[in-house]
N, C-alpha and C. Protein backbone atom coordinates (compact mmCIF):
# COMPACT_ATOMS: atom_id res chain seq x y z
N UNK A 1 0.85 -1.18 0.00
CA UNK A 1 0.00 0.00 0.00
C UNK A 1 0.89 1.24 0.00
N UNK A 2 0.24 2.48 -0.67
CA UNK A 2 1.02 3.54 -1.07
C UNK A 2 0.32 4.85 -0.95
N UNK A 3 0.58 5.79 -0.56
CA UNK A 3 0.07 7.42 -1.07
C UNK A 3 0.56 7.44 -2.36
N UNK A 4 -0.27 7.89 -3.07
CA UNK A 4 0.13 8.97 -4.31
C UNK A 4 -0.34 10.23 -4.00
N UNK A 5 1.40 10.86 -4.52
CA UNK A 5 1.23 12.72 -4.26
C UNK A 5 1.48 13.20 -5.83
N UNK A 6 0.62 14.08 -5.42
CA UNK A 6 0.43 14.67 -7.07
C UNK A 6 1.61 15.37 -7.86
N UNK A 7 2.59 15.80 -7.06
CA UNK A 7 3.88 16.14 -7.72
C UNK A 7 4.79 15.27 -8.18
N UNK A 8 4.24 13.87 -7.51
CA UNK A 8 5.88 12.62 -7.73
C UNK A 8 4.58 12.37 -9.16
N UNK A 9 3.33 12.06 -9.18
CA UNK A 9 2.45 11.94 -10.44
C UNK A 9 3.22 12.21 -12.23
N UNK A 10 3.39 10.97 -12.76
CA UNK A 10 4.17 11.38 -14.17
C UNK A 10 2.24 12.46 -14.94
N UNK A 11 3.31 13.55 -15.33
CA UNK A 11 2.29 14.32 -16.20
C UNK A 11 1.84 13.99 -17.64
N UNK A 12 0.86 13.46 -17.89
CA UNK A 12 0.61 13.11 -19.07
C UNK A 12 -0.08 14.05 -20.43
N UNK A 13 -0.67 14.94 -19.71
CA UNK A 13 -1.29 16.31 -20.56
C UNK A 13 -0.80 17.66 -20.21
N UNK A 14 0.06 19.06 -20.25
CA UNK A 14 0.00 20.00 -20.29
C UNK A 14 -0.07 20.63 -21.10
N UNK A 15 -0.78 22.24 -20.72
CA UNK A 15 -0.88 23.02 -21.62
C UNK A 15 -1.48 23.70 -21.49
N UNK A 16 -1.52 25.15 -21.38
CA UNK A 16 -2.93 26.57 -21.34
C UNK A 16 -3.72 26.26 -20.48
N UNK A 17 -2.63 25.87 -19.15
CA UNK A 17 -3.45 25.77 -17.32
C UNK A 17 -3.54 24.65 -17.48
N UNK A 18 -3.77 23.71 -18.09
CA UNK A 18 -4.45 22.27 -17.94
C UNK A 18 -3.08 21.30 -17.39
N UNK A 19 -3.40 20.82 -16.41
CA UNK A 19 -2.73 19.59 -16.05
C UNK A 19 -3.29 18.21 -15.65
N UNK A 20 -2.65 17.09 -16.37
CA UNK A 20 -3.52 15.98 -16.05
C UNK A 20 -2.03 15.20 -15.37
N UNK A 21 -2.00 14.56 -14.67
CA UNK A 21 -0.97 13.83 -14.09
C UNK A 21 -2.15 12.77 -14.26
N UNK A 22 -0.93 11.54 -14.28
CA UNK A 22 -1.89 9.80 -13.97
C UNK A 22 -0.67 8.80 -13.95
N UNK A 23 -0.80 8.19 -13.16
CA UNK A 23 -0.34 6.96 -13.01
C UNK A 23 -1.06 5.45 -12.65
N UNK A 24 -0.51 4.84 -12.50
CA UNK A 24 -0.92 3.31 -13.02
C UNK A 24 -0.53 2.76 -11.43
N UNK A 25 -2.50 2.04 -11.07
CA UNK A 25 -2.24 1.72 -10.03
C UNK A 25 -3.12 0.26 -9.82
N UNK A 26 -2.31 -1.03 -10.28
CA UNK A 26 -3.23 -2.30 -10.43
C UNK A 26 -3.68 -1.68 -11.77
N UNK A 27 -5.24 -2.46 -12.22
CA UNK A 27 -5.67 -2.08 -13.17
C UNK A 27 -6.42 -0.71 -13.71
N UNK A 28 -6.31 0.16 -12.63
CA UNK A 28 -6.95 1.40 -13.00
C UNK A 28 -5.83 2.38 -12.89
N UNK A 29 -5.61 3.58 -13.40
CA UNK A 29 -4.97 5.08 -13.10
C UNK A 29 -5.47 5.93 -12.53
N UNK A 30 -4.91 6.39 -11.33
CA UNK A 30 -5.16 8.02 -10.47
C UNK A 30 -4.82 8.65 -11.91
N UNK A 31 -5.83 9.81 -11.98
CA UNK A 31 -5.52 10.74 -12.93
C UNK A 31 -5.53 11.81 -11.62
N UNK A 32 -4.92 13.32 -11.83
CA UNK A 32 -4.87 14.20 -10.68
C UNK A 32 -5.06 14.95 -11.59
N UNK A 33 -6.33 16.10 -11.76
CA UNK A 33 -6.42 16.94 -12.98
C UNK A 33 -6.69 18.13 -12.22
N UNK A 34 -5.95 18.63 -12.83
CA UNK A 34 -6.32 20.41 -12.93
C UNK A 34 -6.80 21.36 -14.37
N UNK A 35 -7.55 22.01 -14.36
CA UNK A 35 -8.52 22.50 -15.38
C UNK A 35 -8.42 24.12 -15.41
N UNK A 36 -8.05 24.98 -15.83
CA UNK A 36 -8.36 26.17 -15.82
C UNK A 36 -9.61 26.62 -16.21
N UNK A 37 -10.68 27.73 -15.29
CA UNK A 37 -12.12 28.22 -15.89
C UNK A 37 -11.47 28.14 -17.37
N UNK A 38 -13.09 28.22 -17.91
CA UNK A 38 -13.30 28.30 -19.32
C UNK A 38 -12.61 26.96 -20.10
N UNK A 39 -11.70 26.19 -20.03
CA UNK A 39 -10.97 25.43 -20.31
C UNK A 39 -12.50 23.86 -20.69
N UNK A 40 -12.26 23.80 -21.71
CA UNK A 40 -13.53 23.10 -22.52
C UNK A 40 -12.78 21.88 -23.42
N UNK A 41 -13.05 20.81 -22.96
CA UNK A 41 -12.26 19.61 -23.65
C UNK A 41 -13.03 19.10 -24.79
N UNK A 42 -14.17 20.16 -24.91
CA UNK A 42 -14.79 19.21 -26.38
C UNK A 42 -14.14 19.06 -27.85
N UNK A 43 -13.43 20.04 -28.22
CA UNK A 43 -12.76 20.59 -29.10
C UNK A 43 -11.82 19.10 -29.28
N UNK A 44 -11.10 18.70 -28.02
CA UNK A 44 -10.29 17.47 -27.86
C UNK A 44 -10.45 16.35 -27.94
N UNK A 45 -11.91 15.82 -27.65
CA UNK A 45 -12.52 14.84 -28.46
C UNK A 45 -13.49 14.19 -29.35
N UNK A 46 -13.16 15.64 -29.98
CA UNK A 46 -13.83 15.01 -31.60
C UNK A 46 -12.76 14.28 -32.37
N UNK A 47 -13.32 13.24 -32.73
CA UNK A 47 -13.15 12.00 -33.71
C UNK A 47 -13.15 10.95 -32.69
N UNK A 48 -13.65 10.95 -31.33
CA UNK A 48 -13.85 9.89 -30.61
C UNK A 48 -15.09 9.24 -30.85
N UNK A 49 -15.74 8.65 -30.34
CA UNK A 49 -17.30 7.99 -30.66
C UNK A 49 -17.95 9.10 -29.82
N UNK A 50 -19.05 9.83 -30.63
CA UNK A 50 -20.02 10.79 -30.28
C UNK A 50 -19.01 11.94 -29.75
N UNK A 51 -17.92 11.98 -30.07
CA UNK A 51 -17.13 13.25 -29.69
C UNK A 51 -17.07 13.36 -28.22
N UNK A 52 -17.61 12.50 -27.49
CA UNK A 52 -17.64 12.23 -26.03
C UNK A 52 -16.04 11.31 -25.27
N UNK A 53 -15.58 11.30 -24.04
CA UNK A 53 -15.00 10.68 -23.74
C UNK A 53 -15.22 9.29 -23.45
N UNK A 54 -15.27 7.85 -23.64
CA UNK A 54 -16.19 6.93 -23.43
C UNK A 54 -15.45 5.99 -22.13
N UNK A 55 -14.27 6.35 -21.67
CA UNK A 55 -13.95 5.81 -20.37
C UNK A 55 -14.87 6.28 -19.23
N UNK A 56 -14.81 5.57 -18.38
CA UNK A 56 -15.62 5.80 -17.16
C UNK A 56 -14.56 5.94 -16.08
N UNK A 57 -14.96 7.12 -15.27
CA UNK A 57 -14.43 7.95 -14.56
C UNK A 57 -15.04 7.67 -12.70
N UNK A 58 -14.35 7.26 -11.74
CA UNK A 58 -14.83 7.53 -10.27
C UNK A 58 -13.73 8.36 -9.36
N UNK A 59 -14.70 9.73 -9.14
CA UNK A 59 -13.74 10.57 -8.08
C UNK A 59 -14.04 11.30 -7.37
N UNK A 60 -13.15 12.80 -7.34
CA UNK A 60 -13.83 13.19 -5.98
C UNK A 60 -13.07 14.39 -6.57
N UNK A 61 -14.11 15.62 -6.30
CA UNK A 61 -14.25 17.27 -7.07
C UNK A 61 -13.00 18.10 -5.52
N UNK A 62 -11.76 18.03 -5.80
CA UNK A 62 -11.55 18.88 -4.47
C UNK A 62 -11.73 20.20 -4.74
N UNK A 63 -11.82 21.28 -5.57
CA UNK A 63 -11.77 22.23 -5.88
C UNK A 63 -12.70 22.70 -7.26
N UNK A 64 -13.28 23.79 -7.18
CA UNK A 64 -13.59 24.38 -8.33
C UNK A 64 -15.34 24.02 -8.35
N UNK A 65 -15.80 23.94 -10.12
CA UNK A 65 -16.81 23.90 -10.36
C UNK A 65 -16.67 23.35 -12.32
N UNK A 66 -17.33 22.13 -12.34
CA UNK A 66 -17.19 22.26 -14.40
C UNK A 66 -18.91 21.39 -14.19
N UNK A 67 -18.52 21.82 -15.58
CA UNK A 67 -19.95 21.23 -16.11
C UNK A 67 -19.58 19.80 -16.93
N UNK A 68 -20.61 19.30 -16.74
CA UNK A 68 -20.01 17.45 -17.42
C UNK A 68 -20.97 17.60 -18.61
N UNK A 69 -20.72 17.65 -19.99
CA UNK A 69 -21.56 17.61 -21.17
C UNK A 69 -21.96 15.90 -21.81
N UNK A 70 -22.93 15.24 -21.54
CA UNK A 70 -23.40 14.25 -22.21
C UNK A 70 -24.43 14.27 -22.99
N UNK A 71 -24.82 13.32 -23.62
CA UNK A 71 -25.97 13.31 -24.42
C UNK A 71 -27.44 13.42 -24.08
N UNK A 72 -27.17 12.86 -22.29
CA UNK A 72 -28.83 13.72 -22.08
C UNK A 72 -28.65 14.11 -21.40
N UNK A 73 -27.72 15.26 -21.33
CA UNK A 73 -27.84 16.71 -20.93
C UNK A 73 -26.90 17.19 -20.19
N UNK A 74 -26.63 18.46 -19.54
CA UNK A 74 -25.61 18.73 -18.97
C UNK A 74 -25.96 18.58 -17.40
N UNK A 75 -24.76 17.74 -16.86
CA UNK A 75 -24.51 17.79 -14.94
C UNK A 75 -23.58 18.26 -14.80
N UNK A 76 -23.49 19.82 -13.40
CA UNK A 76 -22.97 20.23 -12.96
C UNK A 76 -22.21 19.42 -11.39
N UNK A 77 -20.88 19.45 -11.58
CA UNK A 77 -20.25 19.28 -10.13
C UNK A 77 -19.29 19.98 -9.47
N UNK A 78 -18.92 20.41 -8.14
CA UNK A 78 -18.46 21.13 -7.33
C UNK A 78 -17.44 20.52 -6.23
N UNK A 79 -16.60 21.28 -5.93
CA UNK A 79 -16.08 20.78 -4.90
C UNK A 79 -16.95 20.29 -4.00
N UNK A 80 -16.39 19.08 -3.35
CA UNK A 80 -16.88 18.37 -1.69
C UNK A 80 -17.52 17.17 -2.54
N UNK A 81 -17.75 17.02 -3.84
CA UNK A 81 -18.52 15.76 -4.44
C UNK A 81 -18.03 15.01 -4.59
N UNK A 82 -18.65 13.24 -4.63
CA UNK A 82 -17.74 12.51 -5.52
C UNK A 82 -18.84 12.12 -6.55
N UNK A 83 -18.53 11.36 -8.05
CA UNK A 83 -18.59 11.50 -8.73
C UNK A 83 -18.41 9.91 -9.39
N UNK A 84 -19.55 10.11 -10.55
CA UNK A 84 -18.99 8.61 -11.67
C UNK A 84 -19.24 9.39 -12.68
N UNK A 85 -18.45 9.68 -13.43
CA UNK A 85 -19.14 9.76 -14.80
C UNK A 85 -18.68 8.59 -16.00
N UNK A 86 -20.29 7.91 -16.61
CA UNK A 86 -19.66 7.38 -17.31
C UNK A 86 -19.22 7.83 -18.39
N UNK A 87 -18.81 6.40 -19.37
CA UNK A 87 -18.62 7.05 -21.09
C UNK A 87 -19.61 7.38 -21.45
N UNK A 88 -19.57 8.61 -22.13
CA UNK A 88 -19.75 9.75 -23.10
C UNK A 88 -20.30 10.93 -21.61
N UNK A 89 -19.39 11.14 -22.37
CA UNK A 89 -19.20 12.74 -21.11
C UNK A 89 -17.78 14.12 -22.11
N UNK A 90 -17.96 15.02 -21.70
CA UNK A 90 -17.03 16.27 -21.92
C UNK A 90 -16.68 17.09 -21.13
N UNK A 91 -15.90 17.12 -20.47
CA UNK A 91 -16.02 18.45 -19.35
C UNK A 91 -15.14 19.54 -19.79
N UNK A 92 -16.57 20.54 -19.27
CA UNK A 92 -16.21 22.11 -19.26
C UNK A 92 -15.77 22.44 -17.83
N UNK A 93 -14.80 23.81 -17.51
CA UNK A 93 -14.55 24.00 -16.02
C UNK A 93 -14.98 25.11 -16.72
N UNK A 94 -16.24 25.43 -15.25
CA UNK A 94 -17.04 26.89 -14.93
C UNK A 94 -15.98 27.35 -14.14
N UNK A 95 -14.70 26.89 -13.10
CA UNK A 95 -14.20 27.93 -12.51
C UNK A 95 -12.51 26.78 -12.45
N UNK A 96 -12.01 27.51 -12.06
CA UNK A 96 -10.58 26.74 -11.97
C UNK A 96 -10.58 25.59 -11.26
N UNK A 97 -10.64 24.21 -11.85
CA UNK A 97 -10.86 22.90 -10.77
C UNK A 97 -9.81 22.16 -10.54
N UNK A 98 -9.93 21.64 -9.38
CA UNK A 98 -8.78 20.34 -9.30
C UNK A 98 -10.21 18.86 -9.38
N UNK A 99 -9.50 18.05 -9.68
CA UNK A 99 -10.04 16.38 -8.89
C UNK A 99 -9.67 15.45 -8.78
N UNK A 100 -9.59 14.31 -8.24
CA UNK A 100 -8.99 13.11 -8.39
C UNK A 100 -9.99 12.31 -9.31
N UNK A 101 -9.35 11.58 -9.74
CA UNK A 101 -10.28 10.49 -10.53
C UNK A 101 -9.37 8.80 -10.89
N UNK A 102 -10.56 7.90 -10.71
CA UNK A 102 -9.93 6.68 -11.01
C UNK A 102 -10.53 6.11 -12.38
N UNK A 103 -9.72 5.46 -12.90
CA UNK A 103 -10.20 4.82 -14.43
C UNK A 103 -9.58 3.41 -14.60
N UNK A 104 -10.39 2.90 -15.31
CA UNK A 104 -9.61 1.47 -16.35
C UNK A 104 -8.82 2.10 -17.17
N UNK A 105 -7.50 1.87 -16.64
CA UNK A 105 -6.08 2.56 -17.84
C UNK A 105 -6.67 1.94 -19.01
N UNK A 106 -6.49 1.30 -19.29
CA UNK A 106 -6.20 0.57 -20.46
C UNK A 106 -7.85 2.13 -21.75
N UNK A 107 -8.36 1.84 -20.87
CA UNK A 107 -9.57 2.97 -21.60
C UNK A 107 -9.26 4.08 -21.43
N UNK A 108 -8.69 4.54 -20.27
CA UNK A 108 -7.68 5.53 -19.76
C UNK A 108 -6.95 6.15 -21.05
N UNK A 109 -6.31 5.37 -21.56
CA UNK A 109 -4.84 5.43 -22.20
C UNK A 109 -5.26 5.45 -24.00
N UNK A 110 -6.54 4.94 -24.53
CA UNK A 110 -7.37 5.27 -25.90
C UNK A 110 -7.55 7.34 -25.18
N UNK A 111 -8.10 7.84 -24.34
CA UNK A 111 -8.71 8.94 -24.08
C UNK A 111 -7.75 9.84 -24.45
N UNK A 112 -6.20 9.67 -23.49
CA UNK A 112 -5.22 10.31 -23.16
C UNK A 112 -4.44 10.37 -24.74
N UNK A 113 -4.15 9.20 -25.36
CA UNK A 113 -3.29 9.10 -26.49
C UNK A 113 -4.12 10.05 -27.71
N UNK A 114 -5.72 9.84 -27.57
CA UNK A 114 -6.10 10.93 -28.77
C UNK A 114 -5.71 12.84 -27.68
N UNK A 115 -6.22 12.71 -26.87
CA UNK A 115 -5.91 14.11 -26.68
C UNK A 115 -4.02 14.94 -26.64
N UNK A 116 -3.79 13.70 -26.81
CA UNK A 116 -1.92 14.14 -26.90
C UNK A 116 -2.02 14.21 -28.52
N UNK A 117 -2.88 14.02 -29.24
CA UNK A 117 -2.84 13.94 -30.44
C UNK A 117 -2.00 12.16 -31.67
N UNK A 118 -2.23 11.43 -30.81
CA UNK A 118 -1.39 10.34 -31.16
C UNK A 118 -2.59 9.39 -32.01
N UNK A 119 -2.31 8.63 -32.88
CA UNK A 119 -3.17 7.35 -33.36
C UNK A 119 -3.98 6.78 -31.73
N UNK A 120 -5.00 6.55 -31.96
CA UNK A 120 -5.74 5.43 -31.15
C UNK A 120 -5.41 4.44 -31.15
């Protein structure tokens, strides 16, 4: 058994505020994300199925406020929550967020490799 701290975290996304750290823990990844307001990931996954993210996500909002965009409809979450979102989801940050989140790497790692811009 282990802590993970978000600075020893290998970074897998930066760029224009956005930080995603994740590492590999058993079969799922801590992702540790930070989001700058306004910062809108839809743009990032189009050419995925429904332009949505389709990994499924369990965590916990420490900071901020985004909006989760799916197909029936938009859910808002806030700090102090925890959270599932499944596949097909987009998140917008309404204000500067942090969160933790756990995933199936392996679905994890289709999400991450298109938004680095790489083949699927």
């Amino acid at each position: 058994m282990r802590a993970i701290v978000r600075t020893d975290m290998p970074m897998a996304i930066e760029g224009n505020g956005v930080e995603f750290r994740a590492e590999a823990a058993g079969e799922n990844t801590v992702a540790w994300v930070r989001l700058p307001a306004g910062a809108d990931l839809r743009p990032g996954l189009e050419g995925l199925p429904g332009g949505l993210c389709q990994c499924p996500h369990w965590g916990y909002m420490i900071a901020g406020r985004l909006v989760m965009h799916t197909a029936d409809g938009d859910h808002t979450y806030e700090a102090g929550e925890a959270f599932y979102w499944a596949p097909g989801h987009a998140p917008e940050a309404l204000e500067d967020c942090e969160y933790v989140d756990v995933s199936p790497s392996e679905e994890l790692a289709v999400v991450v490799r298109h938004l680095q811009g790489a083949p699927a």
